[in-house]
PDB file of N, CA and C in Angstrom:
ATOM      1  N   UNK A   1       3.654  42.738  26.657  1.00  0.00           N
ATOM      2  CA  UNK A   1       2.915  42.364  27.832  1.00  0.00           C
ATOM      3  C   UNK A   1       1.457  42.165  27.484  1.00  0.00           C
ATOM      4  N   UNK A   2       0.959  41.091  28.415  1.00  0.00           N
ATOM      5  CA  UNK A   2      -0.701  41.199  28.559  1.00  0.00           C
ATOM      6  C   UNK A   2      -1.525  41.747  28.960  1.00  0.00           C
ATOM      7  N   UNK A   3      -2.649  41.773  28.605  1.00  0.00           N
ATOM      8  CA  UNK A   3      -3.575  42.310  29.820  1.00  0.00           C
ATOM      9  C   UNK A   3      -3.825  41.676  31.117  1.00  0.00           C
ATOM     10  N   UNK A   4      -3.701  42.161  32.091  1.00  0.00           N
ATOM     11  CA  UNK A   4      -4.060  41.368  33.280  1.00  0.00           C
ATOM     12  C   UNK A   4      -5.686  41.823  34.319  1.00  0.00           C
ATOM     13  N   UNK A   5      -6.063  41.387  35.151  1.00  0.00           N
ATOM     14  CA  UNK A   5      -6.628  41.903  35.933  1.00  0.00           C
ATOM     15  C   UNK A   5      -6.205  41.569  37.201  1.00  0.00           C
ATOM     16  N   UNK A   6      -6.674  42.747  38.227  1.00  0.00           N
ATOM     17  CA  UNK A   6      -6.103  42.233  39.407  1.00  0.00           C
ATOM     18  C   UNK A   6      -6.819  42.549  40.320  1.00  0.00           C
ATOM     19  N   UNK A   7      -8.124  42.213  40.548  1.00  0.00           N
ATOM     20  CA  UNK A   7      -9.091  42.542  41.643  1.00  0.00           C
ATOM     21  C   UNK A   7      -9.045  44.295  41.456  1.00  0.00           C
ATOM     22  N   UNK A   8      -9.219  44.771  40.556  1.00  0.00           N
ATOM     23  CA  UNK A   8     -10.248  46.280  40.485  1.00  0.00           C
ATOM     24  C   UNK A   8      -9.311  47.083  41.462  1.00  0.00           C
ATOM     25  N   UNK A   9      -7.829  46.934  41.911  1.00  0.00           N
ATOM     26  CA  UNK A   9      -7.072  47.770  43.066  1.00  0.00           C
ATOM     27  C   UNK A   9      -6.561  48.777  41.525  1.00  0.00           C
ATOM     28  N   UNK A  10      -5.760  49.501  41.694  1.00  0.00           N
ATOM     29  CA  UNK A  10      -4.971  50.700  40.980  1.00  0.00           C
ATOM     30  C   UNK A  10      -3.498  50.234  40.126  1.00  0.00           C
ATOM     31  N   UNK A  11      -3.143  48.815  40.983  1.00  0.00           N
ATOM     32  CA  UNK A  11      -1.800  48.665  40.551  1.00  0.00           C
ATOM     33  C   UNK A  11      -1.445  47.394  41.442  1.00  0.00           C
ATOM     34  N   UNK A  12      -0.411  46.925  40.610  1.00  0.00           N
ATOM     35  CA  UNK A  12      -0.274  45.881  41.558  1.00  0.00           C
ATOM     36  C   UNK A  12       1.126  46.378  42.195  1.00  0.00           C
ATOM     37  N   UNK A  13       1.475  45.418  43.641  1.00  0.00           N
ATOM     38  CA  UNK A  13       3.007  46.154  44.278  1.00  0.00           C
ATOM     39  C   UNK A  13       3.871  45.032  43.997  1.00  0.00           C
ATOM     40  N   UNK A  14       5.059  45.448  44.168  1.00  0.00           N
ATOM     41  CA  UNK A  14       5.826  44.826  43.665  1.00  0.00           C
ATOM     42  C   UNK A  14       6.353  43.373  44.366  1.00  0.00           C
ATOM     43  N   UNK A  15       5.476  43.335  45.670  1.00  0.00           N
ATOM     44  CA  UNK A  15       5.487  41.634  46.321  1.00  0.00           C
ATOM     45  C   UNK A  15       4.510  41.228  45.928  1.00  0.00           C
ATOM     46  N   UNK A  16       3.242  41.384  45.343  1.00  0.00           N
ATOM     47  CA  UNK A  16       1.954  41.182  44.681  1.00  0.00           C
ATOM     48  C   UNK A  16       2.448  40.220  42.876  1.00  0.00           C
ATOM     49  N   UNK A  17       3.535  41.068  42.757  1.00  0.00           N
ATOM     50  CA  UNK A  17       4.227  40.988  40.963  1.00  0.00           C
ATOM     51  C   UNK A  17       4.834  39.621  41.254  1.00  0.00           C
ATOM     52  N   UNK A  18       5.938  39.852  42.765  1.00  0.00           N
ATOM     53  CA  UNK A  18       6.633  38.585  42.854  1.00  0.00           C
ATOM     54  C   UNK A  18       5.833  37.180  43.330  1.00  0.00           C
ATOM     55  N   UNK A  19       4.846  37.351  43.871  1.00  0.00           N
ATOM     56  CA  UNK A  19       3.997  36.292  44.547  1.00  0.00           C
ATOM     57  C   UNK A  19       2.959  35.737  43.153  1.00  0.00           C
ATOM     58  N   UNK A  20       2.467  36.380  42.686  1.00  0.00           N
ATOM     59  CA  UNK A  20       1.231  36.234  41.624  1.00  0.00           C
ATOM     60  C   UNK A  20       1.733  36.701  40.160  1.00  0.00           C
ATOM     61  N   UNK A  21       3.201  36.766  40.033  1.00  0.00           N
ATOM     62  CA  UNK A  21       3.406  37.059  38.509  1.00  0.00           C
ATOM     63  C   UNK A  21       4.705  35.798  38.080  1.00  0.00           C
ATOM     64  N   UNK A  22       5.202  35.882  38.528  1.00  0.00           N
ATOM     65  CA  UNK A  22       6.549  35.067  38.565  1.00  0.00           C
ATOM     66  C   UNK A  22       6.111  33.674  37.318  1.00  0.00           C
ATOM     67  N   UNK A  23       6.800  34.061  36.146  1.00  0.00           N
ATOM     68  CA  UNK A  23       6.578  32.976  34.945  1.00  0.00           C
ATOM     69  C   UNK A  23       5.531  33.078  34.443  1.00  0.00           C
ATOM     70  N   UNK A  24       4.415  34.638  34.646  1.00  0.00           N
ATOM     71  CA  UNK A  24       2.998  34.830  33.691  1.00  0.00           C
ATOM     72  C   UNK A  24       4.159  35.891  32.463  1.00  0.00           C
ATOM     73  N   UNK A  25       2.728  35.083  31.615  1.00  0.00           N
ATOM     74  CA  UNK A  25       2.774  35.954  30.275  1.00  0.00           C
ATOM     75  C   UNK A  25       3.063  36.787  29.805  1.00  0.00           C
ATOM     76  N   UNK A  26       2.460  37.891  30.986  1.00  0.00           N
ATOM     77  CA  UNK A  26       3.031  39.455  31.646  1.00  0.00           C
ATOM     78  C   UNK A  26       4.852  39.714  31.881  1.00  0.00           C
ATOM     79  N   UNK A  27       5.313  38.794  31.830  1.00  0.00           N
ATOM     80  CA  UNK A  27       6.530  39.342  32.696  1.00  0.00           C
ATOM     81  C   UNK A  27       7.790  38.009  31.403  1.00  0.00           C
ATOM     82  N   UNK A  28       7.137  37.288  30.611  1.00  0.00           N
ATOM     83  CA  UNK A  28       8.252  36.446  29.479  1.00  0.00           C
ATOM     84  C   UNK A  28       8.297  37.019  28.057  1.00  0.00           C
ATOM     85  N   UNK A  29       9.343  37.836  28.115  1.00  0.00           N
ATOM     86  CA  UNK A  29       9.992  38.556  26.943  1.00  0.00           C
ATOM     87  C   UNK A  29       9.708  37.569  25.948  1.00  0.00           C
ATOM     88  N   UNK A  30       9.648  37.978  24.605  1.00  0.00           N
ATOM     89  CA  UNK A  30       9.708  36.850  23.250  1.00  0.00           C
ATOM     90  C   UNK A  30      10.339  38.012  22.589  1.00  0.00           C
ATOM     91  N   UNK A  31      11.665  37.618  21.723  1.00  0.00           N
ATOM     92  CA  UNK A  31      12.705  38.248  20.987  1.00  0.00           C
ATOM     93  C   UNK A  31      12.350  37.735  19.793  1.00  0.00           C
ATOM     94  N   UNK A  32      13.474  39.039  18.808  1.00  0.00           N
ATOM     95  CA  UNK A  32      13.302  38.342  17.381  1.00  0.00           C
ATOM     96  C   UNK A  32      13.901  37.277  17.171  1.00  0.00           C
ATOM     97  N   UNK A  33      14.790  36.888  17.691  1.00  0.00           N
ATOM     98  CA  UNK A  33      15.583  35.314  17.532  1.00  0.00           C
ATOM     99  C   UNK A  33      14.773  34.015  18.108  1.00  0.00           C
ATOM    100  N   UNK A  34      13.692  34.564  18.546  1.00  0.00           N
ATOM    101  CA  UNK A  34      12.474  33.223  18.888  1.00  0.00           C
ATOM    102  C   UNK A  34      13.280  33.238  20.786  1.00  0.00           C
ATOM    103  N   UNK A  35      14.403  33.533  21.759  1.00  0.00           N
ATOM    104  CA  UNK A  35      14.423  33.561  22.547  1.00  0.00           C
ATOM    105  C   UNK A  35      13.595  33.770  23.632  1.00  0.00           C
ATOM    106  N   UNK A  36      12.665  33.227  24.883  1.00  0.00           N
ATOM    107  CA  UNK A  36      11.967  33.585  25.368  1.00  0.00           C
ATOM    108  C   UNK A  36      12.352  33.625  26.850  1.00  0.00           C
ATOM    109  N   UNK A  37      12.420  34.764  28.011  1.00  0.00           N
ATOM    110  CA  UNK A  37      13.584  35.161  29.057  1.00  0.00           C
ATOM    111  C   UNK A  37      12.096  35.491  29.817  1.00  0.00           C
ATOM    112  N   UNK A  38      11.659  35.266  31.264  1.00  0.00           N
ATOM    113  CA  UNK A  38      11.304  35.475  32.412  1.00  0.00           C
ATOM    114  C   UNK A  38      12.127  36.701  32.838  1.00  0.00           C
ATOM    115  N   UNK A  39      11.254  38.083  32.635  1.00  0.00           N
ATOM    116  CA  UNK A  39      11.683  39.409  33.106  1.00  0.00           C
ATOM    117  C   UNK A  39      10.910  40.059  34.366  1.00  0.00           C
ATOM    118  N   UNK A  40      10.402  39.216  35.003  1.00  0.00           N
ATOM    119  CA  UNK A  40       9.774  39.645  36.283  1.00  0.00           C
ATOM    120  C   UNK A  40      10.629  40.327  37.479  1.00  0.00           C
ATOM    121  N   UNK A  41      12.238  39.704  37.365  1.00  0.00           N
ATOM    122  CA  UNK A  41      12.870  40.849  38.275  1.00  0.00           C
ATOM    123  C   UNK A  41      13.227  42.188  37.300  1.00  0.00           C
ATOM    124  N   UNK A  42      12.815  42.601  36.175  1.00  0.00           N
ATOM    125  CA  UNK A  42      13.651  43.879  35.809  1.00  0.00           C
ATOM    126  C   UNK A  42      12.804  44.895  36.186  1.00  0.00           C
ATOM    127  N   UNK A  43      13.409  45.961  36.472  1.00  0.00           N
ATOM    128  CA  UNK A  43      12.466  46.989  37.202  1.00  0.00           C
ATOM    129  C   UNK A  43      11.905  47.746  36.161  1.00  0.00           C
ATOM    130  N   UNK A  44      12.221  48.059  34.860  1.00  0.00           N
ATOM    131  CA  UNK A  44      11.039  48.422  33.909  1.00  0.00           C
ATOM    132  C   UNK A  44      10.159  47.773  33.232  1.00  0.00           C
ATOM    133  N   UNK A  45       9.765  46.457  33.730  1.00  0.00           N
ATOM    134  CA  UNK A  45       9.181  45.583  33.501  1.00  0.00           C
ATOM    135  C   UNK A  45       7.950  45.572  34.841  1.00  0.00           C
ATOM    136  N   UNK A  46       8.506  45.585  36.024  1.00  0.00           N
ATOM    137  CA  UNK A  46       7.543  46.001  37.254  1.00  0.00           C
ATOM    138  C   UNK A  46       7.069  47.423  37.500  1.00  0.00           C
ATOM    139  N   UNK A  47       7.816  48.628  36.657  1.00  0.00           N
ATOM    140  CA  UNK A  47       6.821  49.616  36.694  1.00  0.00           C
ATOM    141  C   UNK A  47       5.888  49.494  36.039  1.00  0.00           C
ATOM    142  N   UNK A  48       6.162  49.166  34.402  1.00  0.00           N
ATOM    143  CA  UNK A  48       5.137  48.938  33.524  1.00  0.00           C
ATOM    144  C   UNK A  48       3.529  48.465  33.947  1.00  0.00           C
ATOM    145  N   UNK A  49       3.821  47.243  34.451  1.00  0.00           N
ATOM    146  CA  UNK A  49       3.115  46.378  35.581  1.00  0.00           C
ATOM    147  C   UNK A  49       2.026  47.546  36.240  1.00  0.00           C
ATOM    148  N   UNK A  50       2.926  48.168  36.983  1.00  0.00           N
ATOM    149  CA  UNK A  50       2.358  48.986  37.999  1.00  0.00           C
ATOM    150  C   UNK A  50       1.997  50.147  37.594  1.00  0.00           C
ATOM    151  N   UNK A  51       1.640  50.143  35.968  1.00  0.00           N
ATOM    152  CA  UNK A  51       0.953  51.333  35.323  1.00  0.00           C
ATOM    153  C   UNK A  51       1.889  52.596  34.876  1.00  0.00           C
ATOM    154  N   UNK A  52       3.273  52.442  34.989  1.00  0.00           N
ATOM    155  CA  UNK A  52       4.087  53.212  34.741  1.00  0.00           C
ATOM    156  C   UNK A  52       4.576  53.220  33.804  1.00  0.00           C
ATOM    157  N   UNK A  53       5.173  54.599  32.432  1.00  0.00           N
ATOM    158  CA  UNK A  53       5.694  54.374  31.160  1.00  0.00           C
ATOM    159  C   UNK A  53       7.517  54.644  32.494  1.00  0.00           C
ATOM    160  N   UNK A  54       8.201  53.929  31.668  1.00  0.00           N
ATOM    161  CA  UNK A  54       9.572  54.391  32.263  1.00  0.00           C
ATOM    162  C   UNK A  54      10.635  53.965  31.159  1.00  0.00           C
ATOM    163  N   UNK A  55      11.489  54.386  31.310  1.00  0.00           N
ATOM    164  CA  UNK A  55      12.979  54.468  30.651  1.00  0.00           C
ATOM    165  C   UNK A  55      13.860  53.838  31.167  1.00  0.00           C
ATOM    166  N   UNK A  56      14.414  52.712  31.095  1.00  0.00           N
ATOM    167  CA  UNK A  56      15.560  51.773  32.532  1.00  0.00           C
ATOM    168  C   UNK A  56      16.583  52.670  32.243  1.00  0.00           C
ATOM    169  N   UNK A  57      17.384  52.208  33.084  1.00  0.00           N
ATOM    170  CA  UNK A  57      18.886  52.827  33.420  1.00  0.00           C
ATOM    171  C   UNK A  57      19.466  52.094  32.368  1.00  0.00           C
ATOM    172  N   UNK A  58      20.557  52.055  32.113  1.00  0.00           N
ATOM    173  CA  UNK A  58      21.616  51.065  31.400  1.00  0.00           C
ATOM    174  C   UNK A  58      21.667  49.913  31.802  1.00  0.00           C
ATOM    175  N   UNK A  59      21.475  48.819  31.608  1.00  0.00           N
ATOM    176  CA  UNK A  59      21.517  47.564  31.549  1.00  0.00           C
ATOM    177  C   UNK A  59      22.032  46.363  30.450  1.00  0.00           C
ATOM    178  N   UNK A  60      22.498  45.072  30.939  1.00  0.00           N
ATOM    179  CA  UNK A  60      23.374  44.483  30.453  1.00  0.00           C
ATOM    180  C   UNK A  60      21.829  43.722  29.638  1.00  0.00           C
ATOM    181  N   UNK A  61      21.864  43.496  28.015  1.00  0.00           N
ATOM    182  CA  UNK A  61      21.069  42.465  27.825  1.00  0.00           C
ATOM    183  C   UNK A  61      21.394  41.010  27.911  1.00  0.00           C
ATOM    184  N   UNK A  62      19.840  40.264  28.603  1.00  0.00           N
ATOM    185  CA  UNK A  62      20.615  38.965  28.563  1.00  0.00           C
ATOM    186  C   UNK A  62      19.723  37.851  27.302  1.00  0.00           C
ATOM    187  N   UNK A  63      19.798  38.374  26.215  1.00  0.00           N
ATOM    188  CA  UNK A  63      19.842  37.852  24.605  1.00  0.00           C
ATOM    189  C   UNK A  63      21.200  37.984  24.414  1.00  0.00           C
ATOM    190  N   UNK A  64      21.746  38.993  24.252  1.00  0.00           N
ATOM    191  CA  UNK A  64      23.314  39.478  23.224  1.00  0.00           C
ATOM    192  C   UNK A  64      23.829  40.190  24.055  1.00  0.00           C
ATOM    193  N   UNK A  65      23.660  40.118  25.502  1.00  0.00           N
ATOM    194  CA  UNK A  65      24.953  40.656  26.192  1.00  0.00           C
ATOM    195  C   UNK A  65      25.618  42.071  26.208  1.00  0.00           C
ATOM    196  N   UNK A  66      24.749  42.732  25.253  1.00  0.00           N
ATOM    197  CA  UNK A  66      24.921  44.320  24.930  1.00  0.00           C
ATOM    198  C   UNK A  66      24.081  45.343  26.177  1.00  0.00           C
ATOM    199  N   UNK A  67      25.054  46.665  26.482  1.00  0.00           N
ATOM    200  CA  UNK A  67      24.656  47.271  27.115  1.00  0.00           C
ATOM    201  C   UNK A  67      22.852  47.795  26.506  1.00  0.00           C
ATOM    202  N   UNK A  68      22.222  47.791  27.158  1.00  0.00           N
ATOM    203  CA  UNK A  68      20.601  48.456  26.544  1.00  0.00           C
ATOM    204  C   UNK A  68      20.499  49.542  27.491  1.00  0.00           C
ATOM    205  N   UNK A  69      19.328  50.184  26.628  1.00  0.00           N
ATOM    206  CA  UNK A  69      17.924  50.754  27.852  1.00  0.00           C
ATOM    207  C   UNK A  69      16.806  50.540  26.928  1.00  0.00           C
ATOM    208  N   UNK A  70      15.988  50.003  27.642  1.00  0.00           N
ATOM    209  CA  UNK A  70      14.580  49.292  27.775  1.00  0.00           C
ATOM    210  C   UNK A  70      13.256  50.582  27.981  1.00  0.00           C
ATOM    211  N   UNK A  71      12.097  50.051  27.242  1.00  0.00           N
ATOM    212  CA  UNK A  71      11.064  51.134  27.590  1.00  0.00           C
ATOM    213  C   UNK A  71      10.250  50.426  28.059  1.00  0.00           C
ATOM    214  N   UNK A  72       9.375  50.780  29.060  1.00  0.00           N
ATOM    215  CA  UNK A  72       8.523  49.774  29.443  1.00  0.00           C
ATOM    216  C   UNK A  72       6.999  50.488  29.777  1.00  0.00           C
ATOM    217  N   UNK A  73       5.844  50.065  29.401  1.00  0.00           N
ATOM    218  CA  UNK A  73       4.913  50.570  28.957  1.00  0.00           C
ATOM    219  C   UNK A  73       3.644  50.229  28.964  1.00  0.00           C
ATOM    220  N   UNK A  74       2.850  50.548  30.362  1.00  0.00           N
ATOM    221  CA  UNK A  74       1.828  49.604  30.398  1.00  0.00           C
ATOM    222  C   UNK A  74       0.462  49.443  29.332  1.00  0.00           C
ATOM    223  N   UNK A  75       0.365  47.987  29.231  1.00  0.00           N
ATOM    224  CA  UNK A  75      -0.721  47.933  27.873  1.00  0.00           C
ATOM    225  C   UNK A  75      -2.117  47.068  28.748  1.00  0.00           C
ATOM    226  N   UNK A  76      -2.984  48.751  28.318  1.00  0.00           N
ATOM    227  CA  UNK A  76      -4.219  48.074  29.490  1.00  0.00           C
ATOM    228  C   UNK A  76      -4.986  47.555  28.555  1.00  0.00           C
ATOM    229  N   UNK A  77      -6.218  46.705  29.290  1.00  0.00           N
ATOM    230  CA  UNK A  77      -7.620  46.373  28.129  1.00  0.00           C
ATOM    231  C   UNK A  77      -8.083  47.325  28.367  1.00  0.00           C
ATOM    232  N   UNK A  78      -9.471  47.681  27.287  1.00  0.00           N
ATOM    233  CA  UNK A  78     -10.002  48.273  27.296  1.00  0.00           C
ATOM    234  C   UNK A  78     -11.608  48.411  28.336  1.00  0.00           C
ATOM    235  N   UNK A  79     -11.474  49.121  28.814  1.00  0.00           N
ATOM    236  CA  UNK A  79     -12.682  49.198  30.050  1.00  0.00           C
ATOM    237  C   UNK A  79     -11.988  48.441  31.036  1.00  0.00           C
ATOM    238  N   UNK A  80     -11.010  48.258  31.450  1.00  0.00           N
ATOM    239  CA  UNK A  80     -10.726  47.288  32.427  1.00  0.00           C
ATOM    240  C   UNK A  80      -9.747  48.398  33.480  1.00  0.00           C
ATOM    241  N   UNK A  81      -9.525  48.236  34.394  1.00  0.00           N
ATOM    242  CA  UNK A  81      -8.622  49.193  34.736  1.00  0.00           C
ATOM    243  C   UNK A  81      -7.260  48.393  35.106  1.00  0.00           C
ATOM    244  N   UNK A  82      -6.516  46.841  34.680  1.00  0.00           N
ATOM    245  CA  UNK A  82      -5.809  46.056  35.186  1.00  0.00           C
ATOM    246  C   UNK A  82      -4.730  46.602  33.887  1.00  0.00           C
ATOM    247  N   UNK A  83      -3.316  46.407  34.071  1.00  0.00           N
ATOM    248  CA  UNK A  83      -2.333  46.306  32.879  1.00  0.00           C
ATOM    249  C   UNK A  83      -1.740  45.092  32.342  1.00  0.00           C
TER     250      UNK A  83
END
């Protein structure tokens, strides 16, 4: 993920993610197979977002179709308070 900013609030919500994130930088996976996947609906992808480290549940990957769990992990700038 990128850094984002988002008007100096704490976090963004998760109709904020869907309205103003949908196909950013922030939210398109890049794999080792060069694959690149729009993850803006996965929900450890929108905690991250929202400043949260989290652990997903079990989930189906959609690269290789294998059951996962995902870490998701917000990466802030520095002096900035946006993720």
């Amino acid at each position: 993920m990128f850094p984002l900013s988002h008007g100096g609030t704490t976090g963004w919500t998760r109709n904020q993610m869907n309205d103003n994130l949908q196909s950013s930088a922030a939210t398109i996976g890049k794999f080792t197979d060069g694959t690149r996947l729009d993850l803006c609906d996965r929900t450890y992808i929108q905690k991250a977002l929202e400043g949260d480290f989290n652990i997903s549940e079990v989930i189906t990957s959609r690269v290789t179709g294998e059951k996962v769990k995902m870490i998701g992990y917000p990466i802030r700038s520095e002096g900035k308070g946006g993720v």
